[in-house]
Protein backbone atom coordinates (compact mmCIF):
# COMPACT_ATOMS: atom_id res chain seq x y z
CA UNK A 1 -9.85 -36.57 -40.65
CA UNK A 2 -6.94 -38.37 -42.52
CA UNK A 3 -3.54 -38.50 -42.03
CA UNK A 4 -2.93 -36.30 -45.12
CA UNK A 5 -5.43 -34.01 -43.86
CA UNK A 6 -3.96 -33.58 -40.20
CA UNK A 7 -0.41 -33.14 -41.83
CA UNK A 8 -2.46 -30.20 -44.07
CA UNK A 9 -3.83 -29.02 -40.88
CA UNK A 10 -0.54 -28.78 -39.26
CA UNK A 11 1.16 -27.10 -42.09
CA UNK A 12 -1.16 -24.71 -42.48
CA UNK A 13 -1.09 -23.27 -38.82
CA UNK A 14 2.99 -23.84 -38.61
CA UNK A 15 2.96 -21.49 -42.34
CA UNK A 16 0.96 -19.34 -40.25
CA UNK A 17 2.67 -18.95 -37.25
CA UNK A 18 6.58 -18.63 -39.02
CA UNK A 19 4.79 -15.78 -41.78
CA UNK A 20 3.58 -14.16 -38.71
CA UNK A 21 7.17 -13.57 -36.84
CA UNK A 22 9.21 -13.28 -39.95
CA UNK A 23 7.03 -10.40 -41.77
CA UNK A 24 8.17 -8.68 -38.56
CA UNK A 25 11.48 -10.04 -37.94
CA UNK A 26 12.63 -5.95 -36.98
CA UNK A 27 10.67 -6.93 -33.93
CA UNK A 28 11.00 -10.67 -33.37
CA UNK A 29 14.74 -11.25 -34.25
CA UNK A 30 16.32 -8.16 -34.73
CA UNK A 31 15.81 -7.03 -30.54
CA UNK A 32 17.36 -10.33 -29.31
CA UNK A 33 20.61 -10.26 -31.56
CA UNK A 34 21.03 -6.26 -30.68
CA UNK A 35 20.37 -7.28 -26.77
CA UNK A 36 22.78 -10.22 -26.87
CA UNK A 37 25.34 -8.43 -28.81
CA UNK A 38 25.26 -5.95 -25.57
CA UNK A 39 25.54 -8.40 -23.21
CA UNK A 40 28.63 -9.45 -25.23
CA UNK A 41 29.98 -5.96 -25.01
CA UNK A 42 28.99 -5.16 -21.07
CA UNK A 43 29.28 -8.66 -19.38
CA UNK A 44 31.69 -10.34 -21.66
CA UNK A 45 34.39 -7.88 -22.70
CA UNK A 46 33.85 -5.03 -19.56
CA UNK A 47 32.65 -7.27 -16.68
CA UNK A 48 34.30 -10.19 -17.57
CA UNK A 49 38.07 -9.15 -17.56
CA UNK A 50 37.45 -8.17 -14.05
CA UNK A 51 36.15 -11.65 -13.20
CA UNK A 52 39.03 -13.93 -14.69
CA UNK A 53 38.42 -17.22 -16.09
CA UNK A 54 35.59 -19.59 -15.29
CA UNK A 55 35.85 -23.13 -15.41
CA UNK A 56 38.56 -23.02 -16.68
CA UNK A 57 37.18 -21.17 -19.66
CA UNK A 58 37.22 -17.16 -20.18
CA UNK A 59 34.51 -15.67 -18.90
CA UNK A 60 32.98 -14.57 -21.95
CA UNK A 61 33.10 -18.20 -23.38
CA UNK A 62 31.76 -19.35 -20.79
CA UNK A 63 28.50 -17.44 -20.59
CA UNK A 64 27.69 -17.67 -24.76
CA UNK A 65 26.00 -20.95 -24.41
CA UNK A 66 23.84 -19.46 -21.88
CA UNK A 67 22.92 -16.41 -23.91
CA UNK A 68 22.02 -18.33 -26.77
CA UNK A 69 19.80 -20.14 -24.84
CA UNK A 70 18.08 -17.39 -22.81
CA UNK A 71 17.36 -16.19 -26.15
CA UNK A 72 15.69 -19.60 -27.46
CA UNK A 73 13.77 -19.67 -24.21
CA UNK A 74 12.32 -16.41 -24.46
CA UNK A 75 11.63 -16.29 -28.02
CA UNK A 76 9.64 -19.71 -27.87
CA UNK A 77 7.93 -18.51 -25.14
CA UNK A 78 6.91 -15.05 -26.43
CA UNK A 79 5.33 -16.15 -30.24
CA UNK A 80 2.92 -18.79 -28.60
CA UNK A 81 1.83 -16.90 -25.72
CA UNK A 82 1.13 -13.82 -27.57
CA UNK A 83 0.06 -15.78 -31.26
CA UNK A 84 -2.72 -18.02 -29.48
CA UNK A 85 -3.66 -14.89 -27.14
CA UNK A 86 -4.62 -13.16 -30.05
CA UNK A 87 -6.37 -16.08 -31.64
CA UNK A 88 -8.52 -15.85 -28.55
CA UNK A 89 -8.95 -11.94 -28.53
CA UNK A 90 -9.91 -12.24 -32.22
CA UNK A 91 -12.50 -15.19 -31.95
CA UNK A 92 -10.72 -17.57 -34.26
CA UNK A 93 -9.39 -19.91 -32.29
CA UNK A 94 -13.40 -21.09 -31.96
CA UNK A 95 -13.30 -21.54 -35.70
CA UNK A 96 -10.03 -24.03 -35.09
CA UNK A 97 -11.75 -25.79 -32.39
CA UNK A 98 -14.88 -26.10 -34.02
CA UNK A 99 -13.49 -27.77 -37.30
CA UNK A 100 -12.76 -31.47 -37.84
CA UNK A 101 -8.69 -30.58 -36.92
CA UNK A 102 -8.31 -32.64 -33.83
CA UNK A 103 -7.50 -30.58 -30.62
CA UNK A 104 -3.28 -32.15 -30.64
CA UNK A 105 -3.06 -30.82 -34.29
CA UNK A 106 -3.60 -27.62 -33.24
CA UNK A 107 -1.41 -28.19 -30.17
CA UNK A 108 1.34 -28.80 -32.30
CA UNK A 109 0.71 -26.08 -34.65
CA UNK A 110 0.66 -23.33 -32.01
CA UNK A 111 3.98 -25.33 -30.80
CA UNK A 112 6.10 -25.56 -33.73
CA UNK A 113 5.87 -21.77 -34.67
CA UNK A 114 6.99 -21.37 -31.51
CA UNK A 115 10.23 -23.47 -31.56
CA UNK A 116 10.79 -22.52 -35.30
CA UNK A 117 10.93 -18.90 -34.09
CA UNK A 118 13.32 -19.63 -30.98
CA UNK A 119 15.55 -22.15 -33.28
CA UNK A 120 15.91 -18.94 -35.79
CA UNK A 121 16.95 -16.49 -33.34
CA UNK A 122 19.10 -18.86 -31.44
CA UNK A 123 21.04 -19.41 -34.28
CA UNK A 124 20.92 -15.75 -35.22
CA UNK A 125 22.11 -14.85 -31.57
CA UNK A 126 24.79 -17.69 -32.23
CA UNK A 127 26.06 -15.75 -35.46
CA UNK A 128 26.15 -12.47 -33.37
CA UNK A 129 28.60 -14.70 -30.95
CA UNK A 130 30.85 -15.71 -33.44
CA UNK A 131 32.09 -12.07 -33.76
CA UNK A 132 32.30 -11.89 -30.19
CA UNK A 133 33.65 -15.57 -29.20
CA UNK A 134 35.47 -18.61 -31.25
CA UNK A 135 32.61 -21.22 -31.00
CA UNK A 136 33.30 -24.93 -31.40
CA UNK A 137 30.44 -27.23 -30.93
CA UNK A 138 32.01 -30.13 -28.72
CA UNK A 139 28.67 -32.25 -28.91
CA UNK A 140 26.56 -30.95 -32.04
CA UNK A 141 24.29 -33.17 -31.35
CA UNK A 142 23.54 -32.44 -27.74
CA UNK A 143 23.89 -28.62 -28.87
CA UNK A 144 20.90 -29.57 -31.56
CA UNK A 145 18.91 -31.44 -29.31
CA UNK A 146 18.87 -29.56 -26.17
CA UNK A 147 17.54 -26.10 -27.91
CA UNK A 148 15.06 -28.06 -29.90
CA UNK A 149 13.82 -29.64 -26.54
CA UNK A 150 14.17 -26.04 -24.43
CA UNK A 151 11.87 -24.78 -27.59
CA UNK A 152 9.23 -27.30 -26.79
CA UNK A 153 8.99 -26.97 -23.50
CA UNK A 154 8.82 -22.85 -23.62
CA UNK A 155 6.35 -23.17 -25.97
CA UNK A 156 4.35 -25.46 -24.15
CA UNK A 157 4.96 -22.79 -20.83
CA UNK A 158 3.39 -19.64 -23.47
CA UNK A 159 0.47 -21.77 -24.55
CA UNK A 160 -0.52 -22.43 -21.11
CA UNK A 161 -0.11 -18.87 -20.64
CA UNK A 162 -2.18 -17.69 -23.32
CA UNK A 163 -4.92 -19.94 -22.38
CA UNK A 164 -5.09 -18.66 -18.80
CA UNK A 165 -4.57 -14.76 -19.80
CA UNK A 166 -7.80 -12.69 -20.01
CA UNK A 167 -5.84 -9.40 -21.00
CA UNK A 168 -2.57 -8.53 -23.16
CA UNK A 169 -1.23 -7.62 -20.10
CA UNK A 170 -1.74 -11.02 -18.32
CA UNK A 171 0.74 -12.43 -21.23
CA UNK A 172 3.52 -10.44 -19.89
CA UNK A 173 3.11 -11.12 -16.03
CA UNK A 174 4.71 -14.85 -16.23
CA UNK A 175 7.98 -13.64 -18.23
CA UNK A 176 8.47 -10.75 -16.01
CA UNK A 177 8.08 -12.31 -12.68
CA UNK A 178 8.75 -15.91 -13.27
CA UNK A 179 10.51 -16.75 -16.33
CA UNK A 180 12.88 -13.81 -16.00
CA UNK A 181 14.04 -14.36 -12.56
CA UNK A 182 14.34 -18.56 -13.26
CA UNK A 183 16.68 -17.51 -16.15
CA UNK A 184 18.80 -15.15 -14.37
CA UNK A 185 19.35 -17.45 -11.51
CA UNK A 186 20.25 -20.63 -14.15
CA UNK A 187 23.59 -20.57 -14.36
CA UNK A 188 23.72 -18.12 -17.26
CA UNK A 189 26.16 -15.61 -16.06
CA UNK A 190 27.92 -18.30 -12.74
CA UNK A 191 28.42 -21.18 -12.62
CA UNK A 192 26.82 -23.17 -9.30
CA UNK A 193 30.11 -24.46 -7.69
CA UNK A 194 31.25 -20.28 -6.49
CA UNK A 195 27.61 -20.16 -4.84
CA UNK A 196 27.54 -21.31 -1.28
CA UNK A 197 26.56 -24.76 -0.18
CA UNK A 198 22.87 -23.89 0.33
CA UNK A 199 22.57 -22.09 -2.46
CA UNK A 200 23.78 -24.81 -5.24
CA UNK A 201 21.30 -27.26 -3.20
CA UNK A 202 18.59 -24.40 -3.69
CA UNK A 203 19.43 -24.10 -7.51
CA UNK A 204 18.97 -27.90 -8.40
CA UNK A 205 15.30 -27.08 -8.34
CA UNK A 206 15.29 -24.19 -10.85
CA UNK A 207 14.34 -26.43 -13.92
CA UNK A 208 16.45 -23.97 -16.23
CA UNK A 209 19.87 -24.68 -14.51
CA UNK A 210 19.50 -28.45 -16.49
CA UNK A 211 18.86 -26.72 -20.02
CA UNK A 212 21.62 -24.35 -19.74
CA UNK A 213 24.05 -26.96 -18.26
CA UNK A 214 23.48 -29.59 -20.77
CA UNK A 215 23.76 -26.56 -23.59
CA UNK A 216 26.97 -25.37 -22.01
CA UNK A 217 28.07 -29.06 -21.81
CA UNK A 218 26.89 -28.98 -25.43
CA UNK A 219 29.12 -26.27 -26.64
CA UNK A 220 32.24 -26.12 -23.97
CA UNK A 221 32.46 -29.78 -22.58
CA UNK A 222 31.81 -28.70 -19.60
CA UNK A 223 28.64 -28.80 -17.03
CA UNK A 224 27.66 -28.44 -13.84
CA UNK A 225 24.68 -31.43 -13.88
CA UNK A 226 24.98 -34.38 -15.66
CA UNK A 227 23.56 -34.07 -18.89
CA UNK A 228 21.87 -37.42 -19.03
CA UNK A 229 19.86 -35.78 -15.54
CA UNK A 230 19.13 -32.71 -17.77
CA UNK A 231 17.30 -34.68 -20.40
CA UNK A 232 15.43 -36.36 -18.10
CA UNK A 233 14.13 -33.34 -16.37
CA UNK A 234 13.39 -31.58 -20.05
CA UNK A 235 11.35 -34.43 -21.19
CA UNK A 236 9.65 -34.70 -18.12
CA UNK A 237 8.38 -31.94 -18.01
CA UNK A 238 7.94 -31.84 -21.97
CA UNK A 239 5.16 -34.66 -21.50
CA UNK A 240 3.51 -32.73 -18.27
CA UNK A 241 2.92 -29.79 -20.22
CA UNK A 242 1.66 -31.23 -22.74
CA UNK A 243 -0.68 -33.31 -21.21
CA UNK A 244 -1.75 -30.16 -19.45
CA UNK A 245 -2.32 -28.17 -22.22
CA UNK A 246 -4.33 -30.45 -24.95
CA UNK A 247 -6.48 -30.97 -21.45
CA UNK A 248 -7.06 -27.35 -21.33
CA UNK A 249 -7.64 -27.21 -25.30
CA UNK A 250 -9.82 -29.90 -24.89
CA UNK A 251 -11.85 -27.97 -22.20
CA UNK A 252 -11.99 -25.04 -23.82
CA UNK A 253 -10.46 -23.31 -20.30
CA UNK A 254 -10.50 -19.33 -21.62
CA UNK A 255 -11.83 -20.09 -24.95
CA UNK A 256 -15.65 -21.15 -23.77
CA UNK A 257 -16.24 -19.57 -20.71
């Protein structure tokens, strides 16, 4: 195929995949800015006057960029998992593999939906904030940069998923018993310094402490890992997934056997 016909290719599926959440944006959108706006409500304004300041910030500052992301990660995670486990339980995901669309087309198709649906209710979430919390973006850029990266990677995480899961329930066992606790325990709600010794040493290896630093860095100035570190780790592991997954497209793991 051409150049011109990959970039066809590529549209099509990403037209695909961003018709398929927005037609039912009640259920893809709606859910995280109602479940964020809570969080606002219980942790922020309840919660939070109890707790004092953190960081030097108020408590409910502090944990927005945090909640925006949690949101971004989820949302990325969910529309590829459950779009390209459907594609399977419906057959045509044969029909993509067996047409001339090279294997990292597809890939990327599956991909972008996915970070075009977590970009759109991150900044949905972040509108939901600004009612809640007076936002200013110290580093736009890294702001920008760091959800479009956390995007890609969570995508990556719910294609891999989707390839491996033989039932609808299989999608749901790796955001219930893995993502979910990772995010909880990534500095969303704390920062690492009030844990004890061990336990900050013991957090350094929960890959989603770096995203939500370098966001919170992002957005407040402030972080507990130096964001340089975090952008290492993201795009390290950006590339091993990846890899991983056009391997297992290539294969045909789940799809063939």
């Amino acid at each position: 195929m051409t150049l011109h016909e990959n970039v066809i290719a590529y549209y099509t599926i990403l037209i695909k995949e961003i018709r398929r959440f927005s037609r039912i944006w009640i259920q893809t959108i709606l859910p995280a800015m109602v479940t964020t706006a809570l969080y606002f409500i219980i942790f922020g304004n309840l919660i939070g006057k109890q707790i004092g300041d953190m960081e030097g910030f108020t408590y409910l500052d502090y944990i927005v960029p945090g909640l925006i992301l949690m949101s971004i990660i989820t949302n990325s995670y969910a529309n590829v998992v459950s779009s390209f486990y459907s594609a399977k339980f419906q057959r045509n995901i044969e029909e993509m593999l067996i047409s001339p669309t090279p294997n990292y087309v597809i890939l990327l198709g599956f991909v972008s939906g996915g970070v075009a649906r977590g970009m759109a209710v991150g900044l949905a979430v972040t509108i939901v904030a600004a009612f809640f919390s007076n936002i200013e973006f110290n580093h736009f850029f890294i702001v920008v940069s760091i959800a479009f990266l956390t995007a890609i990677l969570f995508s990556l995480a719910g294609f891999i998923n989707g390839v491996f899961a033989k039932s609808f329930d299989d999608i749901s066992i790796v955001p219930t018993f893995i993502l979910a606790p990772l995010t909880y325990l990534g500095g969303i709600f704390y920062s690492i310094s009030v844990l004890p010794e061990f336990w900050q040493t013991a957090s350094l290896a929960n890959p989603i402490l770096y995203m939500v630093s370098a966001f919170r860095y992002g957005v407040l100035g402030a972080s507990d890992i130096n964001v340089w570190v975090s952008y290492s780790i993201i795009i390290g592991f950006i590339i091993a997934l990846f890899g991983f997954s056009l391997y297992l497209l290539e294969k045909g793991h789940g799809i063939r056997s």
